[in-house]
PDB file of N, CA and C in Angstrom:
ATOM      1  N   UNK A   1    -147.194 121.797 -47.567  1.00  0.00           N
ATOM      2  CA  UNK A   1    -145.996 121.367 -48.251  1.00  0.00           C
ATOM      3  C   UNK A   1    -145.305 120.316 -47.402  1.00  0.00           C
ATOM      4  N   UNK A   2    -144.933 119.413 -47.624  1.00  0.00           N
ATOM      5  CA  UNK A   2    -144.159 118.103 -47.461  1.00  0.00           C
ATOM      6  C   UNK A   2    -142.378 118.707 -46.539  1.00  0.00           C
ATOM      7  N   UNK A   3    -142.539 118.220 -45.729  1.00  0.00           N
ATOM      8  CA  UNK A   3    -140.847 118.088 -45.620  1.00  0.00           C
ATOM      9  C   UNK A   3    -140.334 117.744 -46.220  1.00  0.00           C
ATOM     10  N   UNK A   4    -139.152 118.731 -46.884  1.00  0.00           N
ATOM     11  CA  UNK A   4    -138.422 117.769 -47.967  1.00  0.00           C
ATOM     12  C   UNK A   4    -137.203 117.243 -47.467  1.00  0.00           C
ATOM     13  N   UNK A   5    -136.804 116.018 -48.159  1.00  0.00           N
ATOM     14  CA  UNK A   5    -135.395 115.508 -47.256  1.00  0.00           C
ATOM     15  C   UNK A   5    -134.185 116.031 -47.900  1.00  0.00           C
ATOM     16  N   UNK A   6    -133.428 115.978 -46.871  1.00  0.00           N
ATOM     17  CA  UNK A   6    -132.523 116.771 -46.744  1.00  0.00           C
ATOM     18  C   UNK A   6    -131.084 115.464 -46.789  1.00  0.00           C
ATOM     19  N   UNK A   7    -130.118 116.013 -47.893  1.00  0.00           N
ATOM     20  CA  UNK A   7    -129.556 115.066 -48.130  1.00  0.00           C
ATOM     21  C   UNK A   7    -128.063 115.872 -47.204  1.00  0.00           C
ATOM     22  N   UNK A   8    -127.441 114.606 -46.755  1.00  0.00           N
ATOM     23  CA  UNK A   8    -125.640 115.246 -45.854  1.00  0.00           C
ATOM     24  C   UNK A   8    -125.044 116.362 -47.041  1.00  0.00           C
ATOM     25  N   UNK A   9    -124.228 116.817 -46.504  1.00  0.00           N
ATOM     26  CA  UNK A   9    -122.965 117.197 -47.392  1.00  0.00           C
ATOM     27  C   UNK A   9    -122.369 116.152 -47.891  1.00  0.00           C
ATOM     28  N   UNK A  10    -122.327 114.890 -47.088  1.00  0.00           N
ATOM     29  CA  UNK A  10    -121.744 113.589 -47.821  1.00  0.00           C
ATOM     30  C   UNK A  10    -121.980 112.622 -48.857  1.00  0.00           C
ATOM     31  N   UNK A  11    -123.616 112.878 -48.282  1.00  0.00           N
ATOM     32  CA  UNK A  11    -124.334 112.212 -49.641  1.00  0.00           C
ATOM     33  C   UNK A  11    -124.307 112.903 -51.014  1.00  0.00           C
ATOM     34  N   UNK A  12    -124.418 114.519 -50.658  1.00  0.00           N
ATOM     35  CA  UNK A  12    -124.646 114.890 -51.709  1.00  0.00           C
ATOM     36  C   UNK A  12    -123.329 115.626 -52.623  1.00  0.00           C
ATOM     37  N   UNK A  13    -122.156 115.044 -52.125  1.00  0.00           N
ATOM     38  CA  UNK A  13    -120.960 114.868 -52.493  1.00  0.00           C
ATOM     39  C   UNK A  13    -120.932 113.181 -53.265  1.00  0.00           C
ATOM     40  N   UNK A  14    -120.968 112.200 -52.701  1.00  0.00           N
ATOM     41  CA  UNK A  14    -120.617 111.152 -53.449  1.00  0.00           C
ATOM     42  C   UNK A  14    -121.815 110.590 -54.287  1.00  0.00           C
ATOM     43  N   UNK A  15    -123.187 111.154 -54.345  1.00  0.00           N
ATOM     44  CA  UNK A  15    -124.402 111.305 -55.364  1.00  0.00           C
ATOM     45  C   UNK A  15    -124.338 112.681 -56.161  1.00  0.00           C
ATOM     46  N   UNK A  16    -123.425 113.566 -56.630  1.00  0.00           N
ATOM     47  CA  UNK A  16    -123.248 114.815 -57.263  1.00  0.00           C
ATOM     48  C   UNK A  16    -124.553 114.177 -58.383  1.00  0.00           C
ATOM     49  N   UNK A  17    -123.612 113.583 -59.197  1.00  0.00           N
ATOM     50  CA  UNK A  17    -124.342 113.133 -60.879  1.00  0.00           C
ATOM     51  C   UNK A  17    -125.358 113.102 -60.878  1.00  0.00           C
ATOM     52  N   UNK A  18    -125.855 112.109 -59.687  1.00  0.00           N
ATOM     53  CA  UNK A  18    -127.570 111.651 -59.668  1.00  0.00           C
ATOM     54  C   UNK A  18    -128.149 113.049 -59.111  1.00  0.00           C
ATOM     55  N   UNK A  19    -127.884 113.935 -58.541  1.00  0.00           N
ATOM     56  CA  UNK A  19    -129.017 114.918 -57.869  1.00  0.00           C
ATOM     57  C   UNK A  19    -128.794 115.875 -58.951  1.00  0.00           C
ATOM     58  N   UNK A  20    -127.998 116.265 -60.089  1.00  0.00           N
ATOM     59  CA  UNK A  20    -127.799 116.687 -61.498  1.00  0.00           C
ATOM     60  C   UNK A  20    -129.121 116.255 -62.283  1.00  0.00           C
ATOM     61  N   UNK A  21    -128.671 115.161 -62.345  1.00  0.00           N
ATOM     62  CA  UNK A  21    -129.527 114.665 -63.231  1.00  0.00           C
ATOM     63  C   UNK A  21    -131.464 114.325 -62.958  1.00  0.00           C
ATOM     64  N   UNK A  22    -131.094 114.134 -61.257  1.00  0.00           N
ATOM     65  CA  UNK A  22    -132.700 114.417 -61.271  1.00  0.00           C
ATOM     66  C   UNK A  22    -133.260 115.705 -60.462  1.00  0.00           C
ATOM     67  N   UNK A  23    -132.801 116.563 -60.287  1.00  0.00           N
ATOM     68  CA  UNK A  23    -133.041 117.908 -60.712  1.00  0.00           C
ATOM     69  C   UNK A  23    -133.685 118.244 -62.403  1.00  0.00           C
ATOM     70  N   UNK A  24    -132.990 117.767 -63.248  1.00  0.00           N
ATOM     71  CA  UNK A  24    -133.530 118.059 -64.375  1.00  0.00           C
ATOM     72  C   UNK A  24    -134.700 117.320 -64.868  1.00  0.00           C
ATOM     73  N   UNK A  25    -135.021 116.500 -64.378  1.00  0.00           N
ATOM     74  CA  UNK A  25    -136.329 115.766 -64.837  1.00  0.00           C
ATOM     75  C   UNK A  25    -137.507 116.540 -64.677  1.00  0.00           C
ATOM     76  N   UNK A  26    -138.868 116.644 -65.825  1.00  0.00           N
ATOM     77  CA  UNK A  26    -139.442 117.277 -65.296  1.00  0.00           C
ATOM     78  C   UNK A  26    -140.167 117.042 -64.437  1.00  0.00           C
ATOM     79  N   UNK A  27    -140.650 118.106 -63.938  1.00  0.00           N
ATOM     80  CA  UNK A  27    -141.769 118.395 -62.637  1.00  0.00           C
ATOM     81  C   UNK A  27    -140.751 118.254 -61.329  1.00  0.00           C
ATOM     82  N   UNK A  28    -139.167 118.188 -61.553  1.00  0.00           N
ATOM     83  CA  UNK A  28    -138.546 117.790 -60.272  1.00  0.00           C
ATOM     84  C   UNK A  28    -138.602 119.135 -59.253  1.00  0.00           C
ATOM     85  N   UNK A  29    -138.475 118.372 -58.018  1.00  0.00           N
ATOM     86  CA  UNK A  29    -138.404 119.506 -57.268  1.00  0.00           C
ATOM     87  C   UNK A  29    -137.158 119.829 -56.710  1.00  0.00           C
ATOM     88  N   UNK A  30    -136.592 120.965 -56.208  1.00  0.00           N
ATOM     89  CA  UNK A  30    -135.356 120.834 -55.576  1.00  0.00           C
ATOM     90  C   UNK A  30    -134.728 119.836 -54.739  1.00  0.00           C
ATOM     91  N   UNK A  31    -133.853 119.861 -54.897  1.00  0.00           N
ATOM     92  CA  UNK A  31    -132.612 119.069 -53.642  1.00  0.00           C
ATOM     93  C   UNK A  31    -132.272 120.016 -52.597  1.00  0.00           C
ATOM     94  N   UNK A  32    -132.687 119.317 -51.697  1.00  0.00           N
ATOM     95  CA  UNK A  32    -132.191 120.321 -49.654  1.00  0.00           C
ATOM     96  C   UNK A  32    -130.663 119.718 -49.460  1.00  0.00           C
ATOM     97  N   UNK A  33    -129.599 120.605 -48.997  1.00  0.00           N
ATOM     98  CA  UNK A  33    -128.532 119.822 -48.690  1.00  0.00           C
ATOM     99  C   UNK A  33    -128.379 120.561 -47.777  1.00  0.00           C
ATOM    100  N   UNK A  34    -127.662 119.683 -46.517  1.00  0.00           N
ATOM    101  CA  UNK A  34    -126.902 120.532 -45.425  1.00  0.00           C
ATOM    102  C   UNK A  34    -126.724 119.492 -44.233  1.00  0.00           C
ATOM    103  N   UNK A  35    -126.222 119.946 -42.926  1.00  0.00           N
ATOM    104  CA  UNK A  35    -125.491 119.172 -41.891  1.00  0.00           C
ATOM    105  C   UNK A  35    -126.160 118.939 -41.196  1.00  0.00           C
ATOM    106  N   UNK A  36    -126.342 117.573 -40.292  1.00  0.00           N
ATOM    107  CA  UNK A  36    -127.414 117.411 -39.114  1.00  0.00           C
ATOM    108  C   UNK A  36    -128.922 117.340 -39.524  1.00  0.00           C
ATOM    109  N   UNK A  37    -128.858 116.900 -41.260  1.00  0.00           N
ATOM    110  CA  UNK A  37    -129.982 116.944 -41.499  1.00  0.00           C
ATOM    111  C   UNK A  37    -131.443 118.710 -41.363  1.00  0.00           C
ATOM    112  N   UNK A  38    -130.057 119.528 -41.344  1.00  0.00           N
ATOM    113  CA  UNK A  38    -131.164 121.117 -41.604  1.00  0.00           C
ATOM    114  C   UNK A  38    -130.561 121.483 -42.780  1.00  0.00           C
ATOM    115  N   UNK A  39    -131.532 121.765 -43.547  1.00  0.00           N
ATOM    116  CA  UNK A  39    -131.384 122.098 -44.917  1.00  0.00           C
ATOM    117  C   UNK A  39    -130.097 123.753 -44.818  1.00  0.00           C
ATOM    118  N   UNK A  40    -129.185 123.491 -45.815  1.00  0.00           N
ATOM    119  CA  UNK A  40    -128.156 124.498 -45.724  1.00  0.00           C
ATOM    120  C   UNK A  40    -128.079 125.690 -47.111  1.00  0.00           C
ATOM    121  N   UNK A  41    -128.532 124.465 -48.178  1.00  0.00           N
ATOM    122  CA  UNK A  41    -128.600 125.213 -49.233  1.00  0.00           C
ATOM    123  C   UNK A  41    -129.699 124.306 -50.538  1.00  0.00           C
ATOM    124  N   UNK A  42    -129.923 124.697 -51.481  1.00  0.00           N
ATOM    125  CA  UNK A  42    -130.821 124.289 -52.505  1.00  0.00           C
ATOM    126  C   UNK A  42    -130.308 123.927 -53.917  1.00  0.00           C
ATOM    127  N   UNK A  43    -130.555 123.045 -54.405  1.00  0.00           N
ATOM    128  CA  UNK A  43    -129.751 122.713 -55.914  1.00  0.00           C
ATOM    129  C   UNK A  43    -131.285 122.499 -56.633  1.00  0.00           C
ATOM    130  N   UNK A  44    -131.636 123.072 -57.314  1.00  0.00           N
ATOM    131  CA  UNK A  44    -132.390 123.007 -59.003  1.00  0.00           C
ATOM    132  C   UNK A  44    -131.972 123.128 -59.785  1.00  0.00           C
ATOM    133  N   UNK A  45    -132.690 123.064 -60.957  1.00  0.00           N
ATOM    134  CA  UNK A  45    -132.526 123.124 -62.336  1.00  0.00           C
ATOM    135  C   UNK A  45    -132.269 124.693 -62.797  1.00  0.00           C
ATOM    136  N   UNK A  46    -131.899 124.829 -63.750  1.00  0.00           N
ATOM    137  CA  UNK A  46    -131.917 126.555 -64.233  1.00  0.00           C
ATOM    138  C   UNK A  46    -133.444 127.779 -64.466  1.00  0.00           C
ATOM    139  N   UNK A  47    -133.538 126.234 -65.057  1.00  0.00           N
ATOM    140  CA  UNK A  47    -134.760 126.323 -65.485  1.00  0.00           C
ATOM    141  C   UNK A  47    -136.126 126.819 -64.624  1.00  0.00           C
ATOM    142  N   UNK A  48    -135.832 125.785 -63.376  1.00  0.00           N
ATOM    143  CA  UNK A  48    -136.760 125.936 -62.416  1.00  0.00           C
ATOM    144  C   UNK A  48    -136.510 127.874 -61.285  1.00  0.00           C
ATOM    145  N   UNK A  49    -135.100 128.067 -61.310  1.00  0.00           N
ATOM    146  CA  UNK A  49    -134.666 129.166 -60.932  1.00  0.00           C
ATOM    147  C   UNK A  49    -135.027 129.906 -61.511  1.00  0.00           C
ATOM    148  N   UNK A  50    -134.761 130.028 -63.115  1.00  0.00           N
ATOM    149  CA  UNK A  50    -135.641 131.359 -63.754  1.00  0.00           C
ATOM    150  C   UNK A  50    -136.939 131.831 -63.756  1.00  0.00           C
ATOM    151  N   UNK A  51    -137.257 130.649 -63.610  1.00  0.00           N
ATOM    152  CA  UNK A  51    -138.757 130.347 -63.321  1.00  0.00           C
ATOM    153  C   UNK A  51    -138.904 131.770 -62.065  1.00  0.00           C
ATOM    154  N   UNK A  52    -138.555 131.148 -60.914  1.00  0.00           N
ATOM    155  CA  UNK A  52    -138.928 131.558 -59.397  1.00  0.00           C
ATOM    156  C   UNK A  52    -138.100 133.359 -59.756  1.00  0.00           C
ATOM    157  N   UNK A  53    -136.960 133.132 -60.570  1.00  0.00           N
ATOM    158  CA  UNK A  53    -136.558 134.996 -60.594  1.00  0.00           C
ATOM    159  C   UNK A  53    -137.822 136.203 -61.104  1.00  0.00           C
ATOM    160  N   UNK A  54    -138.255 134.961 -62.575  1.00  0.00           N
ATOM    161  CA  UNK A  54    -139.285 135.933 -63.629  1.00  0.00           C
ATOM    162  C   UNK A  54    -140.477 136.021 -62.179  1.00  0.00           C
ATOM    163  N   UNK A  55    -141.115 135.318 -61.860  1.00  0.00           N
ATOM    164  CA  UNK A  55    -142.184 135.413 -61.019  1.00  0.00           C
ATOM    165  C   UNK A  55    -141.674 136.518 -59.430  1.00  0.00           C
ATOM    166  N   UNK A  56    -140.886 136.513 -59.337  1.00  0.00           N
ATOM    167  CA  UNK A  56    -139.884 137.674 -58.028  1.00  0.00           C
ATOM    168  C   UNK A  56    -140.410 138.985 -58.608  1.00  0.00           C
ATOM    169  N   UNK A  57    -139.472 139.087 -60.148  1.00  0.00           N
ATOM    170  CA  UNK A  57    -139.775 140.098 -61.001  1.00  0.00           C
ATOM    171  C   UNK A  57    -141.170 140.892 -61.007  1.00  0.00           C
ATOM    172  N   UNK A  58    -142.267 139.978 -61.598  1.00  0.00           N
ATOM    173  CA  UNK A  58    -143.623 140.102 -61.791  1.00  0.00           C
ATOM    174  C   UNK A  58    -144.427 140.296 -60.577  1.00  0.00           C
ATOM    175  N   UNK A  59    -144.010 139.968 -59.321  1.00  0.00           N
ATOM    176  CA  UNK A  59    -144.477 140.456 -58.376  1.00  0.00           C
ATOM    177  C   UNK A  59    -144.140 142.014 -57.600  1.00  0.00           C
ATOM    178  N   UNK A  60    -142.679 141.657 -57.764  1.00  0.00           N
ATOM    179  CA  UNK A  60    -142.462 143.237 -57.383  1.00  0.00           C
ATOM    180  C   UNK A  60    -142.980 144.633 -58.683  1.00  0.00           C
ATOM    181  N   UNK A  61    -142.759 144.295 -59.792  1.00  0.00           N
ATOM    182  CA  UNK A  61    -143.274 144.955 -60.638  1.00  0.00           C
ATOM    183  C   UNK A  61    -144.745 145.511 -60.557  1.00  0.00           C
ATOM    184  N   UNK A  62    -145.748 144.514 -59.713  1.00  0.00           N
ATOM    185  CA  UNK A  62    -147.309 144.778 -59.217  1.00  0.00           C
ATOM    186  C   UNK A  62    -147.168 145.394 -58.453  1.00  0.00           C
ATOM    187  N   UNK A  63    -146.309 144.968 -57.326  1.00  0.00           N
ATOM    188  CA  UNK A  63    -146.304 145.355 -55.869  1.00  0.00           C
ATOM    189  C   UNK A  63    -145.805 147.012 -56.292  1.00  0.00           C
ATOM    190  N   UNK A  64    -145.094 147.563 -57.447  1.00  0.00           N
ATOM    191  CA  UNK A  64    -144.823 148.945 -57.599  1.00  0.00           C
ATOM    192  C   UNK A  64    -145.654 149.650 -58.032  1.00  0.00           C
ATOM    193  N   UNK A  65    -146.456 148.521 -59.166  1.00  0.00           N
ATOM    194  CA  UNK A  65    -147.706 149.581 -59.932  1.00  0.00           C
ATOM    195  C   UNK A  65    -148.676 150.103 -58.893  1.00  0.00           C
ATOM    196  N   UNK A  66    -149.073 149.214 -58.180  1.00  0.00           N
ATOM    197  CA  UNK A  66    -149.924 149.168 -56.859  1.00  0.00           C
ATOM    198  C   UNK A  66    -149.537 150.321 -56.187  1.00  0.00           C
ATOM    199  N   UNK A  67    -148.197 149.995 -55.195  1.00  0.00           N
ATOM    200  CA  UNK A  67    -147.628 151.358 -54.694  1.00  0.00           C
ATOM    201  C   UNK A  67    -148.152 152.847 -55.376  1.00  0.00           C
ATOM    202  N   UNK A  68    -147.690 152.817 -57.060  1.00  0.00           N
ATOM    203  CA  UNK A  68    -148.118 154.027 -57.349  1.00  0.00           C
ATOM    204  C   UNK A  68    -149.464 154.499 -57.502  1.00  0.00           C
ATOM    205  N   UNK A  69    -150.081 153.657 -57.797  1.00  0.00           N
ATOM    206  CA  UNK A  69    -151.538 154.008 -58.235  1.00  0.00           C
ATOM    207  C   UNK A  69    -152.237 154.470 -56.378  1.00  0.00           C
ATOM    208  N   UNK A  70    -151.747 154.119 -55.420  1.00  0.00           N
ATOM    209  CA  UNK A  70    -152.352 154.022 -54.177  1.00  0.00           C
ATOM    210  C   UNK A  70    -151.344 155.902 -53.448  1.00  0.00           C
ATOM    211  N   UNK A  71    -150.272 155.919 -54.045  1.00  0.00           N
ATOM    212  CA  UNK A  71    -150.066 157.243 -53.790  1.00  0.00           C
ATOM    213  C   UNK A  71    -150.624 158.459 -54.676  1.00  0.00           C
ATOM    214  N   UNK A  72    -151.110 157.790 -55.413  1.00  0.00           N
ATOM    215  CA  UNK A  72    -151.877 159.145 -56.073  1.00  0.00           C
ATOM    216  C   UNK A  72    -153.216 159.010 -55.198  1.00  0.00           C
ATOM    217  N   UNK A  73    -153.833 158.799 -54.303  1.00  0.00           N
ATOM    218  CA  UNK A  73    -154.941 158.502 -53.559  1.00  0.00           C
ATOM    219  C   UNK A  73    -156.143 158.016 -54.225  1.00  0.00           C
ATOM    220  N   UNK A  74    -155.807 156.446 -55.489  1.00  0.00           N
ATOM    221  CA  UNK A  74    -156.598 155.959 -56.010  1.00  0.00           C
ATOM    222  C   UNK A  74    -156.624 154.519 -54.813  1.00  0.00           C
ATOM    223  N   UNK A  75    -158.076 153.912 -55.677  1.00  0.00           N
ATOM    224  CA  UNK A  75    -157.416 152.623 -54.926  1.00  0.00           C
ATOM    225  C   UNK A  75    -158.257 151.543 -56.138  1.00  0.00           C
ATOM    226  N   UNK A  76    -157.298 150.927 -56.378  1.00  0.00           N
ATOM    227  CA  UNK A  76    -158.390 150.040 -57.828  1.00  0.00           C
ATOM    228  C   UNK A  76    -159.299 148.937 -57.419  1.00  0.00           C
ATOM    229  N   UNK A  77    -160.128 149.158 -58.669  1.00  0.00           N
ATOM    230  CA  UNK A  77    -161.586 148.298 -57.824  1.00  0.00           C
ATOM    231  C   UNK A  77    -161.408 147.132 -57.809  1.00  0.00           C
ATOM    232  N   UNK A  78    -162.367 146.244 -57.601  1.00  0.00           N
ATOM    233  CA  UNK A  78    -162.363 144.610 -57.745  1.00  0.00           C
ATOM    234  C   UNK A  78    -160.958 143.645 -59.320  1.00  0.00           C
ATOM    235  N   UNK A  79    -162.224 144.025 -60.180  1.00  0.00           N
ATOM    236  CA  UNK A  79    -161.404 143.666 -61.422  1.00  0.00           C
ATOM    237  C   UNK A  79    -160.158 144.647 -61.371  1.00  0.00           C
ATOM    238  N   UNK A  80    -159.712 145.447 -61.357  1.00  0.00           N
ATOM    239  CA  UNK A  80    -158.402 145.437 -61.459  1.00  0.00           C
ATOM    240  C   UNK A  80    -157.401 145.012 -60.528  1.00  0.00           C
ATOM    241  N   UNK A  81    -157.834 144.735 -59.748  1.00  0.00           N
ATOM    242  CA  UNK A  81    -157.072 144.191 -58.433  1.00  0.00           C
ATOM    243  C   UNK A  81    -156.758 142.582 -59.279  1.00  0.00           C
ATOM    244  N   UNK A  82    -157.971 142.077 -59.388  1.00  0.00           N
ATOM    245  CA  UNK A  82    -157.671 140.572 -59.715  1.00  0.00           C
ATOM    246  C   UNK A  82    -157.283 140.749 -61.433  1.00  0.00           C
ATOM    247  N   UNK A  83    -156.745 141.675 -62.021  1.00  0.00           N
ATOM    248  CA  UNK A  83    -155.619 141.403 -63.374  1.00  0.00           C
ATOM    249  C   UNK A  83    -153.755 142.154 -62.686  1.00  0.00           C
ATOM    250  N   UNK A  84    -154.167 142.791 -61.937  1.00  0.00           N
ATOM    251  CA  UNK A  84    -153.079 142.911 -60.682  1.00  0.00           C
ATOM    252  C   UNK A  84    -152.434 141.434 -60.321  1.00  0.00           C
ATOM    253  N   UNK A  85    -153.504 140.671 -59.765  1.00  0.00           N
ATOM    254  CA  UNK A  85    -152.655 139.361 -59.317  1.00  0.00           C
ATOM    255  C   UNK A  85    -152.728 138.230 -60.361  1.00  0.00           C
ATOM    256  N   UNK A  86    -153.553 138.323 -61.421  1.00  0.00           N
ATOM    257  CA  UNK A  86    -153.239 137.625 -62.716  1.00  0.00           C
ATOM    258  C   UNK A  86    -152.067 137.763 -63.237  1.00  0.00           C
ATOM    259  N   UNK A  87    -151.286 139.024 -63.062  1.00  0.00           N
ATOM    260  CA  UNK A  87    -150.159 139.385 -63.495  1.00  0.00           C
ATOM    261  C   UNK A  87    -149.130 139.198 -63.116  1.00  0.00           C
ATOM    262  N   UNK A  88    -149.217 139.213 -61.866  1.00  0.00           N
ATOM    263  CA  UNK A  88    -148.007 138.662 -60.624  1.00  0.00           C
ATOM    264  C   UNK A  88    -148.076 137.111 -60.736  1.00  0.00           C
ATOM    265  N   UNK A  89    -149.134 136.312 -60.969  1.00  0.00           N
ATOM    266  CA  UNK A  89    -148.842 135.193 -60.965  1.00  0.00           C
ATOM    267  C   UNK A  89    -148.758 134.293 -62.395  1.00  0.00           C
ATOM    268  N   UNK A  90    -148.561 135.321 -62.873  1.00  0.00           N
ATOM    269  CA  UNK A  90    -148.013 134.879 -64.334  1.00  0.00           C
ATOM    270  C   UNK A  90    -149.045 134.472 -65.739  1.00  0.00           C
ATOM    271  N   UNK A  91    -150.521 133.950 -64.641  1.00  0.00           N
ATOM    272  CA  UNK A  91    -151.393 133.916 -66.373  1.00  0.00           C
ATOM    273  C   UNK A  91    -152.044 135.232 -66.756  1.00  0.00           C
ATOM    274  N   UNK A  92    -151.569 136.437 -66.928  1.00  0.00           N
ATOM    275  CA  UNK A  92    -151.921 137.486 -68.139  1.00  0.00           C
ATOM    276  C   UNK A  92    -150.729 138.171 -68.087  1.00  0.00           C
ATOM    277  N   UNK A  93    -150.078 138.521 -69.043  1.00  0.00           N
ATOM    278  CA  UNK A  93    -149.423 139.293 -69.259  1.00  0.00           C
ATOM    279  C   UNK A  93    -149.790 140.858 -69.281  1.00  0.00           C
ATOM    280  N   UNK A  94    -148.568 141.544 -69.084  1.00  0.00           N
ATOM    281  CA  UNK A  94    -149.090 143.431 -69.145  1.00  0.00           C
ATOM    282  C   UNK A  94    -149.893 143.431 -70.017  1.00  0.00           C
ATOM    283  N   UNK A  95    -149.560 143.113 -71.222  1.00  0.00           N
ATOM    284  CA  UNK A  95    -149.809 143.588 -72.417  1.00  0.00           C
ATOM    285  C   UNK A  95    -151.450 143.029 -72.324  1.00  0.00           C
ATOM    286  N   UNK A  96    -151.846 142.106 -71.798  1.00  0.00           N
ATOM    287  CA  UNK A  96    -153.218 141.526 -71.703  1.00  0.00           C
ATOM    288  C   UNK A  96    -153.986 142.125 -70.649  1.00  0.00           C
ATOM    289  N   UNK A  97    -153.312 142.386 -69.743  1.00  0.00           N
ATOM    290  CA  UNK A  97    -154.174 143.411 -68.699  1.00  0.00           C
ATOM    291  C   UNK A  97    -154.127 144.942 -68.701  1.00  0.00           C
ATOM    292  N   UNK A  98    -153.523 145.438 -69.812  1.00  0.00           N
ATOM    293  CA  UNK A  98    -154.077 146.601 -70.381  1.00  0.00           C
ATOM    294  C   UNK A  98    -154.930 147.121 -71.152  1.00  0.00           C
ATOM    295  N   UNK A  99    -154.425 145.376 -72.428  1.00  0.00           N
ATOM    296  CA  UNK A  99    -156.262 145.422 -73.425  1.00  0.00           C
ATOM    297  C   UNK A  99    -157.321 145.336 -72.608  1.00  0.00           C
ATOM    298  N   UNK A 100    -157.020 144.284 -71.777  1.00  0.00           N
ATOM    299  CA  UNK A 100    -158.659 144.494 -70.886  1.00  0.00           C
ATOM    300  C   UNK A 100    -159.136 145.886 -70.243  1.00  0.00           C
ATOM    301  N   UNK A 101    -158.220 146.203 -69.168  1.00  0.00           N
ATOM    302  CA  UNK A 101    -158.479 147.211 -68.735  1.00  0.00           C
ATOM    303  C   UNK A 101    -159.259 148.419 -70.050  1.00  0.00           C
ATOM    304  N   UNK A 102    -158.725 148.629 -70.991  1.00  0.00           N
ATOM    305  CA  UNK A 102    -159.014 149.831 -71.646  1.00  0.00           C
ATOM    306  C   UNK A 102    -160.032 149.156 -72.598  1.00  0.00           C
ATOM    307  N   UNK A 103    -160.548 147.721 -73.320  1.00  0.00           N
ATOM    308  CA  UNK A 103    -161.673 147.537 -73.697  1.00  0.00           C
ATOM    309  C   UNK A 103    -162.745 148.324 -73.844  1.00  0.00           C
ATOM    310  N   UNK A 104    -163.169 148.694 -72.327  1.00  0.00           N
ATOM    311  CA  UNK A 104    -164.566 149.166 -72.349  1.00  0.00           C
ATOM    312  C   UNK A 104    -164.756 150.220 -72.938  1.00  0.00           C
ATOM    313  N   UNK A 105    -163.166 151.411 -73.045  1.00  0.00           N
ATOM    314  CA  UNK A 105    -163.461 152.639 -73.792  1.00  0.00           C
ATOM    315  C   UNK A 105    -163.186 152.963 -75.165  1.00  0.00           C
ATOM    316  N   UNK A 106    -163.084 151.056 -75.620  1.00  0.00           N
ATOM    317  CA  UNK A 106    -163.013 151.378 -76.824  1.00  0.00           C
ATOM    318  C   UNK A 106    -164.227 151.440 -77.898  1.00  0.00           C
ATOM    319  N   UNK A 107    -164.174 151.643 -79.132  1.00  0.00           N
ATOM    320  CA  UNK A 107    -165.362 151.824 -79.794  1.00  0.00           C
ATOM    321  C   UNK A 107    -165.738 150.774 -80.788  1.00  0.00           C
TER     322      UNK A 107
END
């Protein structure tokens, strides 16, 4: 990952509008702001935040199923491990890594 630059408190006081507005563009990436040039705090889009909450969510949500399935003294095999992290990282949903999972015992 790139150093990202890091704009003053000053700059990013008398550029408010512009780091608004390109925050929202897509594919943008955050804005670093803070003093002495060390990043202090982060400005994105909403969009991009919900983003990073739902995926927080979806990980700890694995990281619990996991937990439980490993205190009952299971431990899941290959393929379920990798619809485990399909899930945490967002391309299958529960609902898709349960049809799979239970597929095979269906008729």
């Amino acid at each position: 990952m790139a150093t990202p630059e890091i704009l003053s408190v000053r700059e990013f006081r008398a550029g408010l509008t512009g780091v608004l507005k390109q925050v929202q563009k897509p594919r943008a990436g955050p804005v670093f702001v803070g003093a002495h040039r060390k990043a202090e705090a982060v400005v994105m889009s909403v969009e991009q935040y919900e983003r990073l909450q739902a995926a927080a969510v979806r990980r700890a949500a694995v990281a619990e199923a996991l937990a439980s399935v490993r205190a009952e003294g299971l431990e899941p095999g290959p393929e379920a491990l990798e619809r485990f992290q399909a899930v945490a990282e967002g391309r299958m949903t529960p609902e898709e890594a349960l049809e799979k999972a239970l597929a095979p015992y269906r008729r």
